[in-house]
PDB file of N, CA and C in Angstrom:
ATOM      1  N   UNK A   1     240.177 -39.465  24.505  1.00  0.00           N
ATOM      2  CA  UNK A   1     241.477 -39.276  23.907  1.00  0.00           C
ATOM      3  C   UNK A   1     242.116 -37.981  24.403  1.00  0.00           C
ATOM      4  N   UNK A   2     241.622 -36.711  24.270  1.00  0.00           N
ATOM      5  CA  UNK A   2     241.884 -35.424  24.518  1.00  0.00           C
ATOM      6  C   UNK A   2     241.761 -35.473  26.253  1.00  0.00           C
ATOM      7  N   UNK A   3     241.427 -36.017  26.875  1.00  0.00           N
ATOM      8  CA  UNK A   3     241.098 -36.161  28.538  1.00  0.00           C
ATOM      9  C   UNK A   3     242.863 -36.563  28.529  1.00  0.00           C
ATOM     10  N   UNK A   4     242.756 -37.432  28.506  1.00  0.00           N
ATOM     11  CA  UNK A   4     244.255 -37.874  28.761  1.00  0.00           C
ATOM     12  C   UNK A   4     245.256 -37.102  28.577  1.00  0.00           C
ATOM     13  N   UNK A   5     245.597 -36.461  27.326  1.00  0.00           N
ATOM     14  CA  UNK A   5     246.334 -35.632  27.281  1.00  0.00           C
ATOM     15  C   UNK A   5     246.364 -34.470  27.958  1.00  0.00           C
ATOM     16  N   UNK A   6     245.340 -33.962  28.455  1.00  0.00           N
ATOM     17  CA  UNK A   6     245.058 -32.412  28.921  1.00  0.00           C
ATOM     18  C   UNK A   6     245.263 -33.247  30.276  1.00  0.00           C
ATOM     19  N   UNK A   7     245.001 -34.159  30.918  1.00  0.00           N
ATOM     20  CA  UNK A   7     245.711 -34.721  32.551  1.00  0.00           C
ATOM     21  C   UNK A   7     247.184 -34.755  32.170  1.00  0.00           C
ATOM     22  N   UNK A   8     247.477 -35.390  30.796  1.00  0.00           N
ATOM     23  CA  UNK A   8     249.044 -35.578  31.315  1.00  0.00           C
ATOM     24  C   UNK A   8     249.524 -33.805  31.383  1.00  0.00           C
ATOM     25  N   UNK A   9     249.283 -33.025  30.823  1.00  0.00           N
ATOM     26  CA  UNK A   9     249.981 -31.736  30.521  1.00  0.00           C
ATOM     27  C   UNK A   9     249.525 -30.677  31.992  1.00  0.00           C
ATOM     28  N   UNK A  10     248.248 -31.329  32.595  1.00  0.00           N
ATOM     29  CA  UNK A  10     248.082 -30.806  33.861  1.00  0.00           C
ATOM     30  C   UNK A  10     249.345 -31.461  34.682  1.00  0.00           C
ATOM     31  N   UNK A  11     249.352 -32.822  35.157  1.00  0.00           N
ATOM     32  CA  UNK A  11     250.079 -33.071  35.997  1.00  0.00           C
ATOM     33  C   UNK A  11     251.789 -32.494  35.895  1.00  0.00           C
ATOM     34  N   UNK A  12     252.139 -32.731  34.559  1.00  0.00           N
ATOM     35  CA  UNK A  12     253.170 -32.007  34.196  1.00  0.00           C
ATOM     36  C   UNK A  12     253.577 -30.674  34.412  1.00  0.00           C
ATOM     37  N   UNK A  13     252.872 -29.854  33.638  1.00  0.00           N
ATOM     38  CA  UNK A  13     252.644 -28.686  34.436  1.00  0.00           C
ATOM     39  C   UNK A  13     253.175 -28.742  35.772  1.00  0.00           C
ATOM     40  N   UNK A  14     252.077 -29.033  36.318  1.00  0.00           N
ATOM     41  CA  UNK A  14     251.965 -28.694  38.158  1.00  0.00           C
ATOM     42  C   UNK A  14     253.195 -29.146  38.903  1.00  0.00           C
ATOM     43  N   UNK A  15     253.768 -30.483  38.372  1.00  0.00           N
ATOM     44  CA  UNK A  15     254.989 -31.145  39.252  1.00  0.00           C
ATOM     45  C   UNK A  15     255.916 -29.935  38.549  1.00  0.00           C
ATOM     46  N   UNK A  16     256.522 -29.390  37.423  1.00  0.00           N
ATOM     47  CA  UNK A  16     257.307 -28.362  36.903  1.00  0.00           C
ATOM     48  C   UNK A  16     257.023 -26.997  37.653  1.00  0.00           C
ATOM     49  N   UNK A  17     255.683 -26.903  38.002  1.00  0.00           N
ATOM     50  CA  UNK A  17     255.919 -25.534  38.847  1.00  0.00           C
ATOM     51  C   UNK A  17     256.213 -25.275  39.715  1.00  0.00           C
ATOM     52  N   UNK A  18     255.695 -26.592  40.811  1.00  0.00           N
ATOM     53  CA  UNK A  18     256.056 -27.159  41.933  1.00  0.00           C
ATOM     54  C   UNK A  18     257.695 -27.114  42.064  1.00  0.00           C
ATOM     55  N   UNK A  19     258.099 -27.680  41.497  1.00  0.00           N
ATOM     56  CA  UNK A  19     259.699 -27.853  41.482  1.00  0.00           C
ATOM     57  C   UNK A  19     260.447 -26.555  40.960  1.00  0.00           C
ATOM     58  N   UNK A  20     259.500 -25.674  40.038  1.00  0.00           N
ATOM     59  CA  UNK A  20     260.461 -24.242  40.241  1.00  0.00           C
ATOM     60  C   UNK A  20     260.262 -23.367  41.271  1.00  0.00           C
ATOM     61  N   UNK A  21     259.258 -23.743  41.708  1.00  0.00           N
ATOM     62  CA  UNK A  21     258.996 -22.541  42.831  1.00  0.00           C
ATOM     63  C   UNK A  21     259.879 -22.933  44.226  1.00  0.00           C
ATOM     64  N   UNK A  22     259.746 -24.359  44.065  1.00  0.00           N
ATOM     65  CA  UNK A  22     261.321 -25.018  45.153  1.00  0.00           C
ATOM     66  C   UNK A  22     262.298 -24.722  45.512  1.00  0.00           C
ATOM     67  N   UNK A  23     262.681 -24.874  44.109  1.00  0.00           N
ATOM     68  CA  UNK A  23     264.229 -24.333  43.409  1.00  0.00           C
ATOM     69  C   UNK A  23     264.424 -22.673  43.384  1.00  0.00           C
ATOM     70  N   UNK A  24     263.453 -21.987  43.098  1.00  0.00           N
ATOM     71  CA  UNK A  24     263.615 -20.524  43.812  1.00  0.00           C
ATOM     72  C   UNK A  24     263.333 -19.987  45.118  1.00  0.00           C
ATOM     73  N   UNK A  25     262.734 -20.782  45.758  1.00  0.00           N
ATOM     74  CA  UNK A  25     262.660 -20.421  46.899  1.00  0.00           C
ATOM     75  C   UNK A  25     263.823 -20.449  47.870  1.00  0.00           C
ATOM     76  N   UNK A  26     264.850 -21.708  47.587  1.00  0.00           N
ATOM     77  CA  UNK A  26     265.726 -21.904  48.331  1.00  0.00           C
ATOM     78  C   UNK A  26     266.915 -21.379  47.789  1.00  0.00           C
ATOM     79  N   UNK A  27     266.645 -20.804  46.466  1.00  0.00           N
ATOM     80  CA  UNK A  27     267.771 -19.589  45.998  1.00  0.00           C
ATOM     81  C   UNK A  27     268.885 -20.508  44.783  1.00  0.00           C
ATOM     82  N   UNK A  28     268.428 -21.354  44.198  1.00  0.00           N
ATOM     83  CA  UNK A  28     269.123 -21.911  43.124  1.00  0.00           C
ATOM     84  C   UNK A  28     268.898 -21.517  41.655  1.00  0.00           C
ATOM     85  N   UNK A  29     267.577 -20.777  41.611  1.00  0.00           N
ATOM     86  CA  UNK A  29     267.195 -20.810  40.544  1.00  0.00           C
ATOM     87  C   UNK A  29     266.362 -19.173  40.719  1.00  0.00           C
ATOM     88  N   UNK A  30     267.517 -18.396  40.872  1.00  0.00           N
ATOM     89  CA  UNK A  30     267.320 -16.372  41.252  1.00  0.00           C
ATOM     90  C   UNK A  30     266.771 -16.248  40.107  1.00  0.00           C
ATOM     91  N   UNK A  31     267.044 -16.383  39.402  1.00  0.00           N
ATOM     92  CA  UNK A  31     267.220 -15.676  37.814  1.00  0.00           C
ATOM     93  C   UNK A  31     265.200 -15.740  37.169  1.00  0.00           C
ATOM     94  N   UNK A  32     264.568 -16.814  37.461  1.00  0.00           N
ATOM     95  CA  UNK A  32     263.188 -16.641  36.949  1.00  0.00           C
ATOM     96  C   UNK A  32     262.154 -16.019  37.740  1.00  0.00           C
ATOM     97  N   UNK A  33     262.094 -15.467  37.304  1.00  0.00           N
ATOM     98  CA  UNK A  33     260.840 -14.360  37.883  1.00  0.00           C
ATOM     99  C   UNK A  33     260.030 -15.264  38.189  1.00  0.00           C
ATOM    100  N   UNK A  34     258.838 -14.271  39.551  1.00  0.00           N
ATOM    101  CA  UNK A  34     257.222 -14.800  39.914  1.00  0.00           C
ATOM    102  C   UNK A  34     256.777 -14.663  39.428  1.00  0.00           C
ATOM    103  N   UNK A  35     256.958 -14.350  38.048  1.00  0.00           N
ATOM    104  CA  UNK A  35     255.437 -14.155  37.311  1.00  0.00           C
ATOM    105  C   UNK A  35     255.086 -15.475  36.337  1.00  0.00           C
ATOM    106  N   UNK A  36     257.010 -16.033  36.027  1.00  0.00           N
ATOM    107  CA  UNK A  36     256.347 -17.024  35.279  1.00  0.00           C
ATOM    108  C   UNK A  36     255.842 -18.568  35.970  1.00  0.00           C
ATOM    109  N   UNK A  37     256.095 -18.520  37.554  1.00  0.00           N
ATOM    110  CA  UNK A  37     255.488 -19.435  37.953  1.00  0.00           C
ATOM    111  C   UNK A  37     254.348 -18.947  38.135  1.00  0.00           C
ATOM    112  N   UNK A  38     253.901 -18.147  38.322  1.00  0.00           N
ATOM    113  CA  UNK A  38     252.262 -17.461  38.937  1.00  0.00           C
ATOM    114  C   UNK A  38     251.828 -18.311  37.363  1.00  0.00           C
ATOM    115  N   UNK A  39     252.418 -17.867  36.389  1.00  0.00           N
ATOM    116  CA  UNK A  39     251.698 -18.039  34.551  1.00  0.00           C
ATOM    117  C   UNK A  39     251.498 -19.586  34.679  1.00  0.00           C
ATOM    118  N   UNK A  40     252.747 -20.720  35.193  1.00  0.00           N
ATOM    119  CA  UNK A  40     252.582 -21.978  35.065  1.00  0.00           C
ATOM    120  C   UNK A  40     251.477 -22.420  36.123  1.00  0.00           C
ATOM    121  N   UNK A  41     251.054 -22.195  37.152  1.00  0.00           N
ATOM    122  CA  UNK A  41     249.930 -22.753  38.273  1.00  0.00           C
ATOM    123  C   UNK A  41     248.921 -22.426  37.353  1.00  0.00           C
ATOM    124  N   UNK A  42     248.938 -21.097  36.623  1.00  0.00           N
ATOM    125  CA  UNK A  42     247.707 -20.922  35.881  1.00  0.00           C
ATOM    126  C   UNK A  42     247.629 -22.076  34.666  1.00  0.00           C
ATOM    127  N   UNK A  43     248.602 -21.821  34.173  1.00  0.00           N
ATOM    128  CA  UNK A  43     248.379 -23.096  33.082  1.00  0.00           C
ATOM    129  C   UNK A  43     247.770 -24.475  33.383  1.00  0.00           C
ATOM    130  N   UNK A  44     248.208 -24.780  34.815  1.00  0.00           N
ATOM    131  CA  UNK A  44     248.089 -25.903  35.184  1.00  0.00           C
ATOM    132  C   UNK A  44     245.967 -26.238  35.601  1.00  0.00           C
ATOM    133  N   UNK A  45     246.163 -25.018  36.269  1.00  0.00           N
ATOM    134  CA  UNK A  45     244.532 -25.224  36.554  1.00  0.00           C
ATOM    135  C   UNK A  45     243.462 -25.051  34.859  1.00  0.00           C
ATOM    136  N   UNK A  46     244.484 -24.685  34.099  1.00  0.00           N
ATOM    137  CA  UNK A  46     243.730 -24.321  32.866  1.00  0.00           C
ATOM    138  C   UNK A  46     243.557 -25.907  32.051  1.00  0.00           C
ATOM    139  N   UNK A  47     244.965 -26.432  31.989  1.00  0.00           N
ATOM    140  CA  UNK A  47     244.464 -27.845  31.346  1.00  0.00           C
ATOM    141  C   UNK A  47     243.980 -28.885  32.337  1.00  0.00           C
ATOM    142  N   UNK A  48     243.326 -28.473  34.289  1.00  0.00           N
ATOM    143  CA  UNK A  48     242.785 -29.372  34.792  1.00  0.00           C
ATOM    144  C   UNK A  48     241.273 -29.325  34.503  1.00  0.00           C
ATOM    145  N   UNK A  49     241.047 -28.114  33.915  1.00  0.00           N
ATOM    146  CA  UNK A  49     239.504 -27.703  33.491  1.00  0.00           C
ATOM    147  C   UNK A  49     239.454 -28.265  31.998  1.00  0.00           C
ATOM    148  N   UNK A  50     240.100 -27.896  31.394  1.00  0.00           N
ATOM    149  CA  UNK A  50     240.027 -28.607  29.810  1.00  0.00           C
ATOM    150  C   UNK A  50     239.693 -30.296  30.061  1.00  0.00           C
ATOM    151  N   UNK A  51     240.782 -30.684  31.156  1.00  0.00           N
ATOM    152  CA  UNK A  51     240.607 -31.973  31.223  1.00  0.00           C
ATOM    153  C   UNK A  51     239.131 -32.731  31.398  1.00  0.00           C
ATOM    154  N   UNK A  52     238.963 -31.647  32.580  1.00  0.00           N
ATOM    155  CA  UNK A  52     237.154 -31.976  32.972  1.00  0.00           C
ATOM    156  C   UNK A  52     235.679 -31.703  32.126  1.00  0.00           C
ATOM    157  N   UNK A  53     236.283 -31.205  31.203  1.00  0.00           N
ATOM    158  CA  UNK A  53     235.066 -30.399  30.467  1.00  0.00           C
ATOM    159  C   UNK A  53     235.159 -31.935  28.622  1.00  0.00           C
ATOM    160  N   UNK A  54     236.588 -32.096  28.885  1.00  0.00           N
ATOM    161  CA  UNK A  54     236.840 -33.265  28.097  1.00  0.00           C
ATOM    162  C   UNK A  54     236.206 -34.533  28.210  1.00  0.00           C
ATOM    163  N   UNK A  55     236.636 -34.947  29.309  1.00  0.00           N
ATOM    164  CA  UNK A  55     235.686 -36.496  30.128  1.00  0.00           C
ATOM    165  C   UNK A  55     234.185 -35.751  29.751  1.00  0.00           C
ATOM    166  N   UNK A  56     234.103 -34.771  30.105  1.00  0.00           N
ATOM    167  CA  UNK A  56     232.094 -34.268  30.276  1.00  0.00           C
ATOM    168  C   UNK A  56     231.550 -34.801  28.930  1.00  0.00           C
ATOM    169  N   UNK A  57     232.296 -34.345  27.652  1.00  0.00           N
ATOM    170  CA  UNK A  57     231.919 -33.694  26.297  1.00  0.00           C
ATOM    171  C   UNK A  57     232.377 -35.568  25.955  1.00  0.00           C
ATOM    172  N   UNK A  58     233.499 -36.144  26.313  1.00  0.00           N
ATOM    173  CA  UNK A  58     233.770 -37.769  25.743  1.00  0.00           C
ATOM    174  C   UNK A  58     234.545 -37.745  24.349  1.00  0.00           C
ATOM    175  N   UNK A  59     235.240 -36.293  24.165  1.00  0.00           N
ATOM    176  CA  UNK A  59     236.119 -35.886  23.392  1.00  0.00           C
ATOM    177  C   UNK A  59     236.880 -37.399  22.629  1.00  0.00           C
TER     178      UNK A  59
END
């Protein structure tokens, strides 16, 4: 149950950081700092480990 969710909020995550770091790179989106994408990749690897430790445990 909890596997699933912690994949959907990984993949989510990751395509959202993906796409801000896009969007600032090519200068549309000046205004958000690197730190809070540096914070979202982290998030992202954080619920891909929750995810895995979930499937392990059969949450």
């Amino acid at each position: 149950m909890y596997s699933n969710l912690f994949s959907g909020l990984m993949v989510g995550f990751l395509v959202l950081t993906i796409a801000l770091y896009l969007l600032r790179g090519i200068g549309i989106l000046t205004f958000i700092p690197g730190g809070i994408i540096y914070l979202s990749f982290i998030a992202a690897i954080v619920f891909l480990l929750l995810s895995k430790v979930a499937r392990r445990q059969r949450w």
